[in-house]
N, C-alpha and C. Protein backbone atom coordinates (compact mmCIF):
# COMPACT_ATOMS: atom_id res chain seq x y z
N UNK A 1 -26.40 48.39 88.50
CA UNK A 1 -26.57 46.96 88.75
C UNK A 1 -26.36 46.70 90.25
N UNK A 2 -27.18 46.07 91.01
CA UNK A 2 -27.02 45.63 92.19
C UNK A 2 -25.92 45.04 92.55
N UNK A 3 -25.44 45.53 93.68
CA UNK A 3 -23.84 44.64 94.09
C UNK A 3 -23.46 43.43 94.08
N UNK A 4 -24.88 42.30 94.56
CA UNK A 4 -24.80 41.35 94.30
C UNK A 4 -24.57 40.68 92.91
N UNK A 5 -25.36 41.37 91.98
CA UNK A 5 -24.99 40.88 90.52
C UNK A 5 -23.83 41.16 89.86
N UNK A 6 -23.36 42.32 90.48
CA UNK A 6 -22.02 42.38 90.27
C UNK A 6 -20.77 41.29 90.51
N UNK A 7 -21.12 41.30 91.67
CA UNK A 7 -20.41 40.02 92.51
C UNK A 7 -20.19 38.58 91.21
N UNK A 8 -21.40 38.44 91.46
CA UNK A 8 -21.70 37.44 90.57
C UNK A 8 -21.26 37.01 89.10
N UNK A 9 -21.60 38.32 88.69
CA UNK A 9 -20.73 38.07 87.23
C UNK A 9 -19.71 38.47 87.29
N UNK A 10 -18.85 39.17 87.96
CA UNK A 10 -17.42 39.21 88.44
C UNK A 10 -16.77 37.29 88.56
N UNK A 11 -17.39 36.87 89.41
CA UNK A 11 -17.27 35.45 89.20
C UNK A 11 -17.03 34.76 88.70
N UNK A 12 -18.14 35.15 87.82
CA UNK A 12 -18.42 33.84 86.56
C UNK A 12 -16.96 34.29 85.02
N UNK A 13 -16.74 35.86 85.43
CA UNK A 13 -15.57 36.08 84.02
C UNK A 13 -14.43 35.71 85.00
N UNK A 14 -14.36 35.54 86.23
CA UNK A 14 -13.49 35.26 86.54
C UNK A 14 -13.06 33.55 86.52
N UNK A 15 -14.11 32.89 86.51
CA UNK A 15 -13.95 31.57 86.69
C UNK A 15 -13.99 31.22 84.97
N UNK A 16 -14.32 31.81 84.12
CA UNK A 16 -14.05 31.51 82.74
C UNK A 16 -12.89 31.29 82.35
N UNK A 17 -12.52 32.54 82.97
CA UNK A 17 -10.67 33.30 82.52
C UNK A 17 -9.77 32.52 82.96
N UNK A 18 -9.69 32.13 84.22
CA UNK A 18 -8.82 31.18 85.00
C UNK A 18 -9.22 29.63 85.61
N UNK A 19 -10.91 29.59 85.80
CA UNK A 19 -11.05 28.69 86.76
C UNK A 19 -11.51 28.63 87.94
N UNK A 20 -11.91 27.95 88.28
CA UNK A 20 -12.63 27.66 89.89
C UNK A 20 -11.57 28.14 90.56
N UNK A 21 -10.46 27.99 91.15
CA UNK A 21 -9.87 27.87 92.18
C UNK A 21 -9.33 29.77 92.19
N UNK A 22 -9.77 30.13 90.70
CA UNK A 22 -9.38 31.67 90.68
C UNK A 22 -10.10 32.57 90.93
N UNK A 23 -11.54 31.76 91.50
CA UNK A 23 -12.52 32.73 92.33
C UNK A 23 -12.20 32.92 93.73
N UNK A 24 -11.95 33.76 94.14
CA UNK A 24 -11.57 34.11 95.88
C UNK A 24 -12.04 35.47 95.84
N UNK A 25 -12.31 35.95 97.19
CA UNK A 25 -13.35 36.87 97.55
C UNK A 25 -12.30 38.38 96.89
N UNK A 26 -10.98 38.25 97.34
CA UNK A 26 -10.85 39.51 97.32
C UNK A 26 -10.74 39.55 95.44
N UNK A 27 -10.56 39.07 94.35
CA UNK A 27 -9.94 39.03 93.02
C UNK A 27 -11.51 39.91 92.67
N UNK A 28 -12.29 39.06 93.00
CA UNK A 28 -13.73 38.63 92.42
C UNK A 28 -14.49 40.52 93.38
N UNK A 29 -14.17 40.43 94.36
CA UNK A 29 -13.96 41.81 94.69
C UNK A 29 -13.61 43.17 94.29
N UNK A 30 -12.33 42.87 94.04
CA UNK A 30 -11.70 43.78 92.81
C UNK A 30 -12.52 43.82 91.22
N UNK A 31 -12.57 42.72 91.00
CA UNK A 31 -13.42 42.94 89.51
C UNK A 31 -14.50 43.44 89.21
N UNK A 32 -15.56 43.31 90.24
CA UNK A 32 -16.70 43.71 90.51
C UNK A 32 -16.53 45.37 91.17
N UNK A 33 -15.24 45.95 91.45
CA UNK A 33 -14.95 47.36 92.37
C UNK A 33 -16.31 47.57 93.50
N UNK A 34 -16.08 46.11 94.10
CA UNK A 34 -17.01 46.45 95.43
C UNK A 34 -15.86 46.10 96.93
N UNK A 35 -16.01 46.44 97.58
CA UNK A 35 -15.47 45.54 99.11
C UNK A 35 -14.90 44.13 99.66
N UNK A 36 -14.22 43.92 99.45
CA UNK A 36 -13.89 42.67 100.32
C UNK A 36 -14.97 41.98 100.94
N UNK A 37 -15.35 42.85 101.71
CA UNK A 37 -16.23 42.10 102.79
C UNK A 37 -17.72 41.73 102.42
N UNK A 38 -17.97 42.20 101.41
CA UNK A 38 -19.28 42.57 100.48
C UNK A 38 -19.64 40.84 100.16
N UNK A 39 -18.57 40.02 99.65
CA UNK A 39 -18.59 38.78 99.37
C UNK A 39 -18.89 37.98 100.51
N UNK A 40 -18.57 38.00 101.52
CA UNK A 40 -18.56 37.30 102.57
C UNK A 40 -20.00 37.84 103.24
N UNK A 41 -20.36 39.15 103.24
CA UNK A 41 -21.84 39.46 103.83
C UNK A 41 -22.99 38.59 102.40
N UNK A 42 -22.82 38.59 101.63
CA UNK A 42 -23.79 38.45 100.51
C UNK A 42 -23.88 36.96 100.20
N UNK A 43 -22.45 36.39 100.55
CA UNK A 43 -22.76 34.73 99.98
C UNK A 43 -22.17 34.09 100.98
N UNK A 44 -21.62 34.54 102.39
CA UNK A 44 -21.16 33.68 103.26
C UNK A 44 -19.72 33.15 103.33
N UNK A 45 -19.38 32.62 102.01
CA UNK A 45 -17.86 32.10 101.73
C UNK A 45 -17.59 31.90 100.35
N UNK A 46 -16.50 31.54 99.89
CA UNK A 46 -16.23 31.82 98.30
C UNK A 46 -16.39 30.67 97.91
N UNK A 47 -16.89 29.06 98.76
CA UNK A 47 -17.30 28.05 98.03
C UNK A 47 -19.06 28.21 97.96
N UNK A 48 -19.26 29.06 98.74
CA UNK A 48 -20.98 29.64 98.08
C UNK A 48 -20.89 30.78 97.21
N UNK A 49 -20.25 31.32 97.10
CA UNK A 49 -19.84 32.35 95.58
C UNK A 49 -19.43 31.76 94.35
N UNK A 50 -18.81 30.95 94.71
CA UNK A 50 -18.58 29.82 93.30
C UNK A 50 -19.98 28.94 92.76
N UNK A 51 -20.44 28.56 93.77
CA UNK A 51 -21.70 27.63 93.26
C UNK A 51 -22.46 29.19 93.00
N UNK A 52 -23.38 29.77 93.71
CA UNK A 52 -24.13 30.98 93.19
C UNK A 52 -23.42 31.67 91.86
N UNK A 53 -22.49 31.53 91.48
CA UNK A 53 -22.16 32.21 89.75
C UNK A 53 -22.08 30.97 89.34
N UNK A 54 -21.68 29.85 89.36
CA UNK A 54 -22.50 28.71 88.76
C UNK A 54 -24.01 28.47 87.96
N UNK A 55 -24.64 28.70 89.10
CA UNK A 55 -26.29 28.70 88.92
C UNK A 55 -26.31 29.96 88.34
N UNK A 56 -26.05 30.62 88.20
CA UNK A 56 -25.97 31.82 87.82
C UNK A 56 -25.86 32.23 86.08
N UNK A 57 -24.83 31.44 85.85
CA UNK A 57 -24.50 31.17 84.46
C UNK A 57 -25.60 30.70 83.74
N UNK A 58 -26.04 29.42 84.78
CA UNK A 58 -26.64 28.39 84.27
C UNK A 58 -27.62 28.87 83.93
N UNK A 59 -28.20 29.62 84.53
CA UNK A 59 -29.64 30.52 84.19
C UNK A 59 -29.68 31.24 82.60
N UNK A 60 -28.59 32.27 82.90
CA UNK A 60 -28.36 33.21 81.75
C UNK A 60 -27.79 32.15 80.54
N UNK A 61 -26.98 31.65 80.50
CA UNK A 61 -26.83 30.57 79.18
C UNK A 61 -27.34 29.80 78.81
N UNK A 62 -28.69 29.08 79.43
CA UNK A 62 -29.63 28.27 79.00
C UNK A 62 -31.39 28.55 79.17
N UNK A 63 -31.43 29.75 80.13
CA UNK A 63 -32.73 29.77 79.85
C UNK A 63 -33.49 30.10 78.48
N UNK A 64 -32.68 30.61 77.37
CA UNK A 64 -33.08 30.57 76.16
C UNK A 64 -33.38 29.47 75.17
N UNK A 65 -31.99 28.88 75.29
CA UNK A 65 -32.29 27.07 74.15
C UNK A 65 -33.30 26.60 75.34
N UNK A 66 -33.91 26.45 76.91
CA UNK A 66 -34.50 25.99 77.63
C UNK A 66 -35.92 25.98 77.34
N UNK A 67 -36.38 27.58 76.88
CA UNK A 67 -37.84 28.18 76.52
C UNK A 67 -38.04 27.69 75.21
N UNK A 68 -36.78 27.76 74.37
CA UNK A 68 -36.81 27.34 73.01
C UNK A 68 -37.55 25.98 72.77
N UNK A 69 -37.17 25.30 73.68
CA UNK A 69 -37.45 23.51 73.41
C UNK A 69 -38.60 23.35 74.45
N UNK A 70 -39.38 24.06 75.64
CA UNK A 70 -40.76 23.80 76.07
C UNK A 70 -41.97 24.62 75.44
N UNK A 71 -41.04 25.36 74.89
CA UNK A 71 -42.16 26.70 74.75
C UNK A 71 -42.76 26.30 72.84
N UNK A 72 -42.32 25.68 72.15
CA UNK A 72 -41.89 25.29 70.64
C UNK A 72 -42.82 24.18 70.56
N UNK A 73 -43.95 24.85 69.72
CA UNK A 73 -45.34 23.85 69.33
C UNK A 73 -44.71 22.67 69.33
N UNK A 74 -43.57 21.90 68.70
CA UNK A 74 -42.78 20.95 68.08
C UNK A 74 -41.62 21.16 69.04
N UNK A 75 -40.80 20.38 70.17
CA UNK A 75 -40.39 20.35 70.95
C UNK A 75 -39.23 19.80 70.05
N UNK A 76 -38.99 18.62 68.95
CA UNK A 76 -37.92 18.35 68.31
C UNK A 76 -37.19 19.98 67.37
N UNK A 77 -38.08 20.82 66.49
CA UNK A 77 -37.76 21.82 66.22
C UNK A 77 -37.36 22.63 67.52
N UNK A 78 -37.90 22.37 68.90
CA UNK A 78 -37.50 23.38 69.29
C UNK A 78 -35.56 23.19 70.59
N UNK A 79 -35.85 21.84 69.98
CA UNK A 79 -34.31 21.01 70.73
C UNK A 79 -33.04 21.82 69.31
N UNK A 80 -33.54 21.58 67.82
CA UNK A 80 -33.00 22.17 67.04
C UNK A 80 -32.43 23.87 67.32
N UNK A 81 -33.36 24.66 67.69
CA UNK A 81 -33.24 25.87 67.99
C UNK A 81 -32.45 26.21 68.89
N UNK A 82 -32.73 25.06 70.27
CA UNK A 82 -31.76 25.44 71.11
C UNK A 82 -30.36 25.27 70.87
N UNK A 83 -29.95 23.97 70.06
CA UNK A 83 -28.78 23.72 69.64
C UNK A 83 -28.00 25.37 68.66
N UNK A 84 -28.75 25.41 67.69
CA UNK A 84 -28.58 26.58 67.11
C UNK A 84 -27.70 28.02 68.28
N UNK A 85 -28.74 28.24 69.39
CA UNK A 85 -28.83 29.49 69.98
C UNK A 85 -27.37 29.33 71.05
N UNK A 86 -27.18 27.95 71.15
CA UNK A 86 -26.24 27.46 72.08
C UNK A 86 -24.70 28.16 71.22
N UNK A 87 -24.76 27.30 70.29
CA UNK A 87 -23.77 27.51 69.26
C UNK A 87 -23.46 28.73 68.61
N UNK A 88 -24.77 29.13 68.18
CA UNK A 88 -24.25 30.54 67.24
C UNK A 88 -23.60 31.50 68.13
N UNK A 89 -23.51 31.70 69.80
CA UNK A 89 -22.89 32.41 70.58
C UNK A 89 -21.30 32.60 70.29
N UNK A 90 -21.06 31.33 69.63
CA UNK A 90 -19.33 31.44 69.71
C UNK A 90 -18.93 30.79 70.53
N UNK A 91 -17.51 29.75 70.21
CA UNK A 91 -16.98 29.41 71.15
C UNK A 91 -16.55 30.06 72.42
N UNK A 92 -16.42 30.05 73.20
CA UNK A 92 -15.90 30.31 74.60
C UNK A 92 -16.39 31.28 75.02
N UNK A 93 -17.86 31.45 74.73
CA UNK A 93 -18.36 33.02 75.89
C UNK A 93 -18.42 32.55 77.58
N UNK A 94 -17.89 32.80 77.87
CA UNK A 94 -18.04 33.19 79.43
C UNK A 94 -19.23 31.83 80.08
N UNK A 95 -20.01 32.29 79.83
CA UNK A 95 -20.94 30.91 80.57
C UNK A 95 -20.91 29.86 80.57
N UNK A 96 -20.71 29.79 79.23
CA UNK A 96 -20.93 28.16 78.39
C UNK A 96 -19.27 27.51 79.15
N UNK A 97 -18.12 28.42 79.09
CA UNK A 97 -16.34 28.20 79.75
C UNK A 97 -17.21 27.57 81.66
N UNK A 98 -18.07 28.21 82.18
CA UNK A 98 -18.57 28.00 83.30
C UNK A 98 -19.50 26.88 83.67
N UNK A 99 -19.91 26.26 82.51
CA UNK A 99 -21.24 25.91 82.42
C UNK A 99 -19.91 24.29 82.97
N UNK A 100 -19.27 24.46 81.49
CA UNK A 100 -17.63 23.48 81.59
C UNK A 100 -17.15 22.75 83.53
N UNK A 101 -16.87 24.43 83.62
CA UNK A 101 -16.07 23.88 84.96
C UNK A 101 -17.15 23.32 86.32
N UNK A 102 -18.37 23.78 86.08
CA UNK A 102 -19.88 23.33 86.86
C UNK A 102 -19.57 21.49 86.57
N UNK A 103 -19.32 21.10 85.35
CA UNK A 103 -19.48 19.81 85.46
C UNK A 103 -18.35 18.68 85.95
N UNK A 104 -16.87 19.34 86.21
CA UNK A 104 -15.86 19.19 86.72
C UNK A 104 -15.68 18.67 88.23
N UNK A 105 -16.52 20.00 88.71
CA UNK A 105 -16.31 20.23 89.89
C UNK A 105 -17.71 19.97 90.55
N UNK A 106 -19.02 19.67 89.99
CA UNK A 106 -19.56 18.59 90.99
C UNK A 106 -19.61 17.38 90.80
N UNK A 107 -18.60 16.71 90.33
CA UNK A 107 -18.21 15.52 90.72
C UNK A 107 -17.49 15.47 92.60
N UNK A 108 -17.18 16.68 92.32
CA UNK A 108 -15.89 16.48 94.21
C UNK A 108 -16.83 17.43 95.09
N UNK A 109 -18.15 18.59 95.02
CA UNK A 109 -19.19 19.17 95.84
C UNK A 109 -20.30 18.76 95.32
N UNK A 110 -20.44 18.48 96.67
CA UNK A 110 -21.84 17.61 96.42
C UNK A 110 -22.76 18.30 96.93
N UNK A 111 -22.61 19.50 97.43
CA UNK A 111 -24.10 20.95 97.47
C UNK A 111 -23.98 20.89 95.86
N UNK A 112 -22.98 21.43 94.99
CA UNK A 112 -23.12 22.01 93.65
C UNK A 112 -23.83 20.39 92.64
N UNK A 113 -23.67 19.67 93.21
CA UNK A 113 -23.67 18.30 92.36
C UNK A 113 -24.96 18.28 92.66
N UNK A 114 -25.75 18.29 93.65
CA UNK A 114 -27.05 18.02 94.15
C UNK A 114 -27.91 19.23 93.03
N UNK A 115 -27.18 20.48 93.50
CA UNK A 115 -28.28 21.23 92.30
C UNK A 115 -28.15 21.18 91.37
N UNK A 116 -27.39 20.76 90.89
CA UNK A 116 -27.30 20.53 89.48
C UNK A 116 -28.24 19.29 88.52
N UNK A 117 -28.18 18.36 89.85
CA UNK A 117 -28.95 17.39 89.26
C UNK A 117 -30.30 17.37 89.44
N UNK A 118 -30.61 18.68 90.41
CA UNK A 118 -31.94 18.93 90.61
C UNK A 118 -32.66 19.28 89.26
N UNK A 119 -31.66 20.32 89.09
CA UNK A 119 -32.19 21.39 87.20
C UNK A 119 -32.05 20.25 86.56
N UNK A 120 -31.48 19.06 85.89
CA UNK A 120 -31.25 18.22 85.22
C UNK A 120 -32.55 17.99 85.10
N UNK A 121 -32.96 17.02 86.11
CA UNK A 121 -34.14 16.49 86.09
C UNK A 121 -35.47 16.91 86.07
N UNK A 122 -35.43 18.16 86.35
CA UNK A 122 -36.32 18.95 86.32
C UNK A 122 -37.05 19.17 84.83
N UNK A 123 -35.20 19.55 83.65
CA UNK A 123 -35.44 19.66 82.75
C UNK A 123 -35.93 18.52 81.97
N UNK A 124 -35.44 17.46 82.39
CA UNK A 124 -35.82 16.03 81.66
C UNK A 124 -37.34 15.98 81.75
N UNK A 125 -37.72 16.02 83.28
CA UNK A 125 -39.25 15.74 83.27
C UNK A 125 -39.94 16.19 82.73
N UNK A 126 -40.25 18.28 82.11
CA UNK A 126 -40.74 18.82 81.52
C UNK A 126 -40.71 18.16 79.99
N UNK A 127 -39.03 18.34 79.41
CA UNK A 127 -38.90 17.77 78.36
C UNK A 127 -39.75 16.51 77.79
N UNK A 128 -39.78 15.74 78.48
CA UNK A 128 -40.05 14.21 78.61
C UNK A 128 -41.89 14.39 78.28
N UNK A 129 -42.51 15.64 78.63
CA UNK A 129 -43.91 15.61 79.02
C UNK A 129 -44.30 15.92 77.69
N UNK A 130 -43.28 17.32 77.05
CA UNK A 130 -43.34 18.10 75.85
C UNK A 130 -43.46 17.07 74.65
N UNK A 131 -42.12 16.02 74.87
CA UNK A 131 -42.08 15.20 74.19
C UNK A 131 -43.74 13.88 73.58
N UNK A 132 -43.86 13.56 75.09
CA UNK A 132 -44.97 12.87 74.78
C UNK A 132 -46.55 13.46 74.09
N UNK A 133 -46.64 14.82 74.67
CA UNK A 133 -47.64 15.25 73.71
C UNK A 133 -47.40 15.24 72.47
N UNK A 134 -46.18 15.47 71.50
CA UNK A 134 -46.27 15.60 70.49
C UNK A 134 -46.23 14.27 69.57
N UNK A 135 -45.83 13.48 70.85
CA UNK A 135 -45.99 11.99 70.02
C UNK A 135 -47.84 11.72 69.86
N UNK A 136 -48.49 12.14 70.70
CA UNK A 136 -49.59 12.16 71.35
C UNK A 136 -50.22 12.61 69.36
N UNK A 137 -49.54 13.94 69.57
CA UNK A 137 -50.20 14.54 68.32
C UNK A 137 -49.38 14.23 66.78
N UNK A 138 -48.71 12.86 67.00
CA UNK A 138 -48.43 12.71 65.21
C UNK A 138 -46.90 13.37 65.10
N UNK A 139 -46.24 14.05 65.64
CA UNK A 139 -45.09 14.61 65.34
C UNK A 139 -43.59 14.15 65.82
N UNK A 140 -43.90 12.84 66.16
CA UNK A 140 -42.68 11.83 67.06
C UNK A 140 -43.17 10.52 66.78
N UNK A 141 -42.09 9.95 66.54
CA UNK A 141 -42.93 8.73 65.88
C UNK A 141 -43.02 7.44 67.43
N UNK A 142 -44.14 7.02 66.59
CA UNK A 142 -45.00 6.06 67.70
C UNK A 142 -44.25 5.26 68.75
N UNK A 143 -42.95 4.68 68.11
CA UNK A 143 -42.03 3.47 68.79
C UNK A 143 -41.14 4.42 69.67
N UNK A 144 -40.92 5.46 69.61
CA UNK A 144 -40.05 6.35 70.57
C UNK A 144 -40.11 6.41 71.72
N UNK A 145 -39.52 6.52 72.94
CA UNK A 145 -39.24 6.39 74.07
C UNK A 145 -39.39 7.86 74.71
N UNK A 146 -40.69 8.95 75.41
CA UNK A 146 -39.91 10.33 75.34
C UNK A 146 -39.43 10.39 76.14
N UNK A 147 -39.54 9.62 77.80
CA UNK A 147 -38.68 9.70 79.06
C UNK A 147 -36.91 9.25 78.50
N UNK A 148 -36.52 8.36 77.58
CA UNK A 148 -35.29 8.16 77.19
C UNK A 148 -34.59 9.14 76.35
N UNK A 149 -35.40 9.56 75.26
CA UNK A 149 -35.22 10.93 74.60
C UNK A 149 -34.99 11.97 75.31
N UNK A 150 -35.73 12.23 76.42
CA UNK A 150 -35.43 13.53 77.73
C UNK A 150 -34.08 13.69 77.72
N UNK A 151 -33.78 12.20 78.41
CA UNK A 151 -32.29 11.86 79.03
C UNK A 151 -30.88 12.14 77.47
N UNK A 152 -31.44 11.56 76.44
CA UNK A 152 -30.84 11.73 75.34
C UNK A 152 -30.11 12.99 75.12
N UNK A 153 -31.41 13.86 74.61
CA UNK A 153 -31.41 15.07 74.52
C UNK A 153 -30.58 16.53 75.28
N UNK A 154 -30.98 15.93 77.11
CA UNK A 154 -30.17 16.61 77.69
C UNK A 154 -28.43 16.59 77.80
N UNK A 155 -28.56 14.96 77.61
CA UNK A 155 -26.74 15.03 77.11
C UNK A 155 -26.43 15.51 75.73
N UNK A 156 -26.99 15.22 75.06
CA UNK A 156 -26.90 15.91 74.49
C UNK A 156 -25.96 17.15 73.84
N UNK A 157 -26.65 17.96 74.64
CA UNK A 157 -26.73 19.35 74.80
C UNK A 157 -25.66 19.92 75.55
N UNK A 158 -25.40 19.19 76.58
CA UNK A 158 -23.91 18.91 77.67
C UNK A 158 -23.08 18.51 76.02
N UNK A 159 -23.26 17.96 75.93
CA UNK A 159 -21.96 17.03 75.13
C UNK A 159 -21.79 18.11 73.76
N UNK A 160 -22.51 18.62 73.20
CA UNK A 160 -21.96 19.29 72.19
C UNK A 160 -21.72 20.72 72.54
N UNK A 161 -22.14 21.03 73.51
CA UNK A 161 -21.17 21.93 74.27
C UNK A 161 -19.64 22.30 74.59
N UNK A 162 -19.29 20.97 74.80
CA UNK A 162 -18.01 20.62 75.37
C UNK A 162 -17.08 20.43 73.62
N UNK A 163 -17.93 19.81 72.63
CA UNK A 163 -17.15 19.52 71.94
C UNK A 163 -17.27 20.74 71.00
N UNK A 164 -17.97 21.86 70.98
CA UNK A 164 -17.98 23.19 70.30
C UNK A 164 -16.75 24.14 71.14
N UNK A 165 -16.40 23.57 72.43
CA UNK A 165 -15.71 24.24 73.23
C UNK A 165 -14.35 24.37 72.71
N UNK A 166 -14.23 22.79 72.32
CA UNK A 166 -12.75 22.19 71.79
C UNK A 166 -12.58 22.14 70.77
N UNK A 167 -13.71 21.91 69.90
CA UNK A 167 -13.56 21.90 68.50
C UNK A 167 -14.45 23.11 67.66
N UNK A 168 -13.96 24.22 67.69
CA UNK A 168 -15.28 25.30 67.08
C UNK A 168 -15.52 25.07 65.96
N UNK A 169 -15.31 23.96 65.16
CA UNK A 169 -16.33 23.72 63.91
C UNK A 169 -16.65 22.55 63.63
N UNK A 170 -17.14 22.26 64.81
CA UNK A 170 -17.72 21.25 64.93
C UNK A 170 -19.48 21.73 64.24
N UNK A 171 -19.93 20.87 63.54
CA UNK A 171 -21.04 20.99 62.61
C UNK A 171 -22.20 20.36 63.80
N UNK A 172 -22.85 21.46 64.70
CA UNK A 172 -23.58 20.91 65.73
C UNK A 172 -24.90 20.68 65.37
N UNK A 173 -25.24 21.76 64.42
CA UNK A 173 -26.31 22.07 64.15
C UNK A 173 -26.82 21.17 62.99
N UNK A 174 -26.14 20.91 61.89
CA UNK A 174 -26.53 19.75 61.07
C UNK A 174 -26.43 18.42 61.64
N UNK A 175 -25.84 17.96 62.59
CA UNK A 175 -25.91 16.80 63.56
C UNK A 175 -27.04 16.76 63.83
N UNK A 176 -27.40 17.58 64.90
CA UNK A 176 -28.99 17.63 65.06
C UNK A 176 -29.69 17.12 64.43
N UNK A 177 -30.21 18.04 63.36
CA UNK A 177 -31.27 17.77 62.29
C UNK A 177 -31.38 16.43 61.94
N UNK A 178 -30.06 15.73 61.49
CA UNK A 178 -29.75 14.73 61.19
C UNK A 178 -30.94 13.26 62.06
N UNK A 179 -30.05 13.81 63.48
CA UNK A 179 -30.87 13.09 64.62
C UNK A 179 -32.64 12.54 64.22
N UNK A 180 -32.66 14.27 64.01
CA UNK A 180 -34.35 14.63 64.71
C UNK A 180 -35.11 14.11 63.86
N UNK A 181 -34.41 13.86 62.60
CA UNK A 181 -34.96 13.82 60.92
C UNK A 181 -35.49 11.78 61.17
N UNK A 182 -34.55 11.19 61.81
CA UNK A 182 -34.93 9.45 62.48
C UNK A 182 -36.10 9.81 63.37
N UNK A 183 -36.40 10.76 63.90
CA UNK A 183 -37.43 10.89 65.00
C UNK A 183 -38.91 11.02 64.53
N UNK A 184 -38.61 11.51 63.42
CA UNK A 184 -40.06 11.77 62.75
C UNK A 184 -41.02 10.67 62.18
N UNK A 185 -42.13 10.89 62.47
CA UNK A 185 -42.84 9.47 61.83
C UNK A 185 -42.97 9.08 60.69
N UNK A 186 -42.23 7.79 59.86
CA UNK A 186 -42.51 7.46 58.62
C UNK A 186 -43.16 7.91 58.00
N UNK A 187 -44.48 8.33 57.90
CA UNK A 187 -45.28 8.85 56.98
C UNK A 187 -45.12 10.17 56.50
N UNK A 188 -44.26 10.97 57.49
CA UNK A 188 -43.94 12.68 57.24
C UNK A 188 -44.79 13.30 58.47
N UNK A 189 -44.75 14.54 58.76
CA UNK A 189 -45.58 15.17 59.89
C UNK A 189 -47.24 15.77 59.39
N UNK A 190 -47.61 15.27 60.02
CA UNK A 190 -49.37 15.66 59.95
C UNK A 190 -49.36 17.09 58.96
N UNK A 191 -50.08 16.85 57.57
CA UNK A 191 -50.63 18.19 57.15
C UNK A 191 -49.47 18.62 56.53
N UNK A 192 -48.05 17.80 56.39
CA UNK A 192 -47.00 17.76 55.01
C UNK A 192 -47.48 17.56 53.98
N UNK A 193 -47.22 17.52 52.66
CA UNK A 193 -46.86 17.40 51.24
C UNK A 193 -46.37 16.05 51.42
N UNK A 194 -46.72 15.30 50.87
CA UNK A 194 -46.17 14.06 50.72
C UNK A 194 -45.14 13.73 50.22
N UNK A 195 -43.94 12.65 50.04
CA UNK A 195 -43.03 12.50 49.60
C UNK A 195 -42.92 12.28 47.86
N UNK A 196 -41.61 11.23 48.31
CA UNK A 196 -41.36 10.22 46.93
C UNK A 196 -42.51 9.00 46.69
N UNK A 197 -43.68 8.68 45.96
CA UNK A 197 -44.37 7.75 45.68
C UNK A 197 -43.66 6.69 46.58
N UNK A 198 -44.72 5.86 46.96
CA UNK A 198 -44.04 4.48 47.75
C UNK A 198 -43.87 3.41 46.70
N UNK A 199 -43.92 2.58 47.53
CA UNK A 199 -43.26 1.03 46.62
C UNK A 199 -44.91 0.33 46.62
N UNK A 200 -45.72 0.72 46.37
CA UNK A 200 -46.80 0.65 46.06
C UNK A 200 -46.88 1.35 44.45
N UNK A 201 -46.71 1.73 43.98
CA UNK A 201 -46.62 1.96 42.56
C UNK A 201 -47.27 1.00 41.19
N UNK A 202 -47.55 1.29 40.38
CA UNK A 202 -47.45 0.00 38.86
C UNK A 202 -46.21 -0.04 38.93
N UNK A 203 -46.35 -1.66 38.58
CA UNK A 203 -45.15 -2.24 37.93
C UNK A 203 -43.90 -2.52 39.33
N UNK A 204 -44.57 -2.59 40.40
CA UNK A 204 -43.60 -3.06 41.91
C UNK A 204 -43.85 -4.53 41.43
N UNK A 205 -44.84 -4.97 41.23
CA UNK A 205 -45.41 -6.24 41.63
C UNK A 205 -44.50 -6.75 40.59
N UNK A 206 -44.16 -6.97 39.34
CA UNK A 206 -43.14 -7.35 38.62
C UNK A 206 -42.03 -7.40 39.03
N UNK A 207 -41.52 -6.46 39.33
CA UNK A 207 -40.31 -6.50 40.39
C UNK A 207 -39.78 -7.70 41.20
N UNK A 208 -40.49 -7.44 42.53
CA UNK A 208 -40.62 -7.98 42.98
C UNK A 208 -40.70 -9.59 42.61
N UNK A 209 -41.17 -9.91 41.50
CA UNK A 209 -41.33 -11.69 41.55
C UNK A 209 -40.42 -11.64 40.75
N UNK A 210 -39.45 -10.94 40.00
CA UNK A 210 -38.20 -11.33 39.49
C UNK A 210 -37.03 -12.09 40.92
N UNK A 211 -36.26 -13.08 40.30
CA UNK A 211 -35.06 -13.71 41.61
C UNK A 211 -34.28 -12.39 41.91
C-alpha cells in the first residue's frame, strides 16, 4: 500500500479510536510504521491530515449507499439500499465513528466545512435530478418536491447514522421503507398488480347515502 494511504488510514483508526485532537503526525506515524516526517512532506500539517482522512473516509463509507441511490433504476429503492448498506456494517466501524467527528468539527474549520458542503450539494443536485426523472416516469408521486426530497434524504442519511451510532437497534431500515412507501404514487408503481378493489365497488353507493 502506498505510504500515503497508509498515512491516511492510520488517521482515520486513529481519529475513530480517540478523536480529532488524537491525530498528530508522530501517533498517526507510528501507526502507519512510516517516518515522522513522511506526514509533514505528504500533507503539509496535521490540520491537512485530519481533513484528507476525513475526505477520505468519506469516500470509502459512502461511495457505495452513493452508487446505490444514482445508479438504481428507482432512486427511492435505491435510497432504501443505501440505508441498508450503511447499517448492515455495524455500529461503530471506523468511518462511519469519522464520518461523526467530520460533522463536529466543521462547524469551527471552515476549509473542512467548505468541502464538505461542496459533496453535500453535489450529492443533492444529482439526487434531486435522479429523483425527478422517476417522477417523470410514474415512480414518485406527482405532488412531490425532488429538490426538497434531495435535501430530505441527505439528512437523512446523516441523521440515522448518528442515531445507529448511539442506538444500535435502532430499526433504520424499516423506517425507511415506511417513508418511501408515502412517496409512491396512489395508484401503485407502473406495471404493479393492483391492489385492494377501490371504493368504487357495488353497493358503495348505498353506503354512502346512509347518515
Amino acid at each position: 500500500m502506498p505510504t500515503r494511504i497508509r498515512l491516511l488510514e492510520a488517521a482515520v483508526a486513529v481519529m475513530a479510536e480517540s478523536g480529532w485532537a488524537a491525530v498528530t503526525s508522530r501517533v498517526v506515524a507510528d501507526r502507519a510504521q512510516a517516518n515522522n516526517a513522511l506526514v509533514h512532506y505528504y500533507f503539509g500539517s496535521v490540520d491537512a491530515l485530519r481533513r484528507a482522512a476525513v475526505m477520505h473516509a468519506v469516500e470509502k463509507e459512502l461511495e457505495g449507499p452513493v452508487e446505490a441511490i444514482l445508479r438504481s433504476e428507482d432512486a427511492l429503492d435505491g435510497v432504501a439500499c443505501a440505508v441498508r448498506d450503511l447499517v448492515g456494517r455495524g455500529p461503530g466501524a471506523p468511518g462511519q465513528r469519522v464520518l461523526v467527528e467530520a460533522m463536529l468539527h466543521g462547524l469551527r474549520d471552515e476549509e473542512l466545512r467548505e468541502e464538505t458542503r461542496r459533496q453535500i450539494r453535489m450529492f443533492r443536485d444529482l439526487l434531486a435530478a435522479r429523483l425527478a426523472e422517476n417522477q417523470a416516469a410514474g415512480l414518485l408521486r406527482a405532488d412531490a418536491d425532488a429538490a426538497g426530497l434531495a435535501v430530505v434524504f441527505s439528512a437523512l442519511l446523516d441523521g440515522l447514522l448518528m442515531h445507529v451510532l448511539i442506538d444500535p437497534d435502532t430499526a433504520a431500515g424499516g423506517s425507511t421503507a415506511g417513508l418511501i412507501a408515502l412517496l409512491r404514487p396512489s395508484g401503485g408503481l407502473p406495471g404493479a398488480p393492483s391492489g385492494a378493489p377501490s371504493g368504487d365497488d357495488e353497493g358503495d353507493d348505498d353506503d354512502a347515502s346512509r347518515p
